[in-house]
Protein backbone atom coordinates (compact mmCIF):
# COMPACT_ATOMS: atom_id res chain seq x y z
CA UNK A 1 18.40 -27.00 -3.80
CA UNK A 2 18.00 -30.25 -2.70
CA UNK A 3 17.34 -32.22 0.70
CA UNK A 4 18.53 -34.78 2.16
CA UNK A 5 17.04 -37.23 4.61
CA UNK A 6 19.20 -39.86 6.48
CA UNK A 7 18.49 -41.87 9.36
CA UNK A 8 16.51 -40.50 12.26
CA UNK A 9 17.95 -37.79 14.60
CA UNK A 10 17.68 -40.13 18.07
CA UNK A 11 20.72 -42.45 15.79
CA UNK A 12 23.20 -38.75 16.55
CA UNK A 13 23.25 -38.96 20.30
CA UNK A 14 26.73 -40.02 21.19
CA UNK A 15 29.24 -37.51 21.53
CA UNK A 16 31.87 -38.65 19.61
CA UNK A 17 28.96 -38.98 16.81
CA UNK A 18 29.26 -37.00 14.09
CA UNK A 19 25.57 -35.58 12.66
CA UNK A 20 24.19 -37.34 9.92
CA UNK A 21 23.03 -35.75 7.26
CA UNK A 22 19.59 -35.03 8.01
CA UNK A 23 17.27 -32.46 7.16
CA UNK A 24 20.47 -30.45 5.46
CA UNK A 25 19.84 -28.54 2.53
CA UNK A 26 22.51 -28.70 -0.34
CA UNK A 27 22.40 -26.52 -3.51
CA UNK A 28 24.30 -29.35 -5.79
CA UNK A 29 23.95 -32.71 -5.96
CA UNK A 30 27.58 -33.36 -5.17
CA UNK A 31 27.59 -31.36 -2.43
CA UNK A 32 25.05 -33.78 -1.13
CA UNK A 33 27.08 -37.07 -1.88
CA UNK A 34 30.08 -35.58 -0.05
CA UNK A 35 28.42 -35.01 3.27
CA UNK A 36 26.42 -38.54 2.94
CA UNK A 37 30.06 -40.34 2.00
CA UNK A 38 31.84 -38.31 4.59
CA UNK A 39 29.35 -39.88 7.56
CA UNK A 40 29.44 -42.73 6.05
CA UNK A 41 33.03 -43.40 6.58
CA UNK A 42 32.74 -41.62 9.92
CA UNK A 43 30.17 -44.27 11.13
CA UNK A 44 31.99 -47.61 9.32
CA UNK A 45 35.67 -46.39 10.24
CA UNK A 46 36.24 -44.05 13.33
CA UNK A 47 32.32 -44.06 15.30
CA UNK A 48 32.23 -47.26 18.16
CA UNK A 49 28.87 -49.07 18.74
CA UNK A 50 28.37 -50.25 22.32
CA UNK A 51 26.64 -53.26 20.50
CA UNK A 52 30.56 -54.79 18.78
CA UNK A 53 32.14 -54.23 22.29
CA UNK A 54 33.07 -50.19 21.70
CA UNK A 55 34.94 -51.31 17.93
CA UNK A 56 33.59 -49.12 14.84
CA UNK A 57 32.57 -51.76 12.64
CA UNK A 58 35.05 -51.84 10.27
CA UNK A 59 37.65 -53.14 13.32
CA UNK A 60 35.06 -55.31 14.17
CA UNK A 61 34.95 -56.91 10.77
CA UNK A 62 38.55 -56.92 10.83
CA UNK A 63 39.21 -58.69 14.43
CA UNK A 64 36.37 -61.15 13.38
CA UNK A 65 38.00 -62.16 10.50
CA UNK A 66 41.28 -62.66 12.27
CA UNK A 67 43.27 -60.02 9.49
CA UNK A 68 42.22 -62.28 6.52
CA UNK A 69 39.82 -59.68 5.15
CA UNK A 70 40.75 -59.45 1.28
CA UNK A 71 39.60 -56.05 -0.62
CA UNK A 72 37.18 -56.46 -3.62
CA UNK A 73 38.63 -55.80 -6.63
C-alpha cells in the first residue's frame, strides 16, 4: 500500500477545489500517479486563483502571452 502526501489540507478550501491527494492510501503505484496527475491538471487547467484575477493558471499563462505560447516538443 502506499501513501501519498501532497500539499497541506488548508490549500483544498475553495469549493470548486477538487481534494488533493493527501493522506490517501493507494495499493499500486499507478494508482497513485493517476490521482496526483488528475489534480494536477485540475489545479493548472480548470481551478481559478483569486491571486491571477479568478484565471486557472494555464489561461493566465495563455492571456499573458498574448496566444503566442508554443508547446515543447
Amino acid at each position: 500500500m502506499m501513501h501519498v502526501s501532497y500539499g497541506t489540507r488548508n490549500q483544498n478550501h475553495a469549493k470548486n477545489d477538487k481534494p488533493a491527494p493527501h493522506g490517501m492510501r493507494f495499493t499500486t503505484r499507478r494508482q497513485a500517479k493517476d490521482e496526483v496527475v488528475d489534480w494536477l491538471r485540475f489545479y493548472n487547467h480548470r481551478r481559478l486563483h483569486s491571486t491571477l484575477g479568478y484565471l486557472s493558471p494555464m489561461a493566465f499563462e495563455r492571456k499573458r502571452l498574448g496566444g503566442n505560447a508554443r508547446v515543447a516538443a
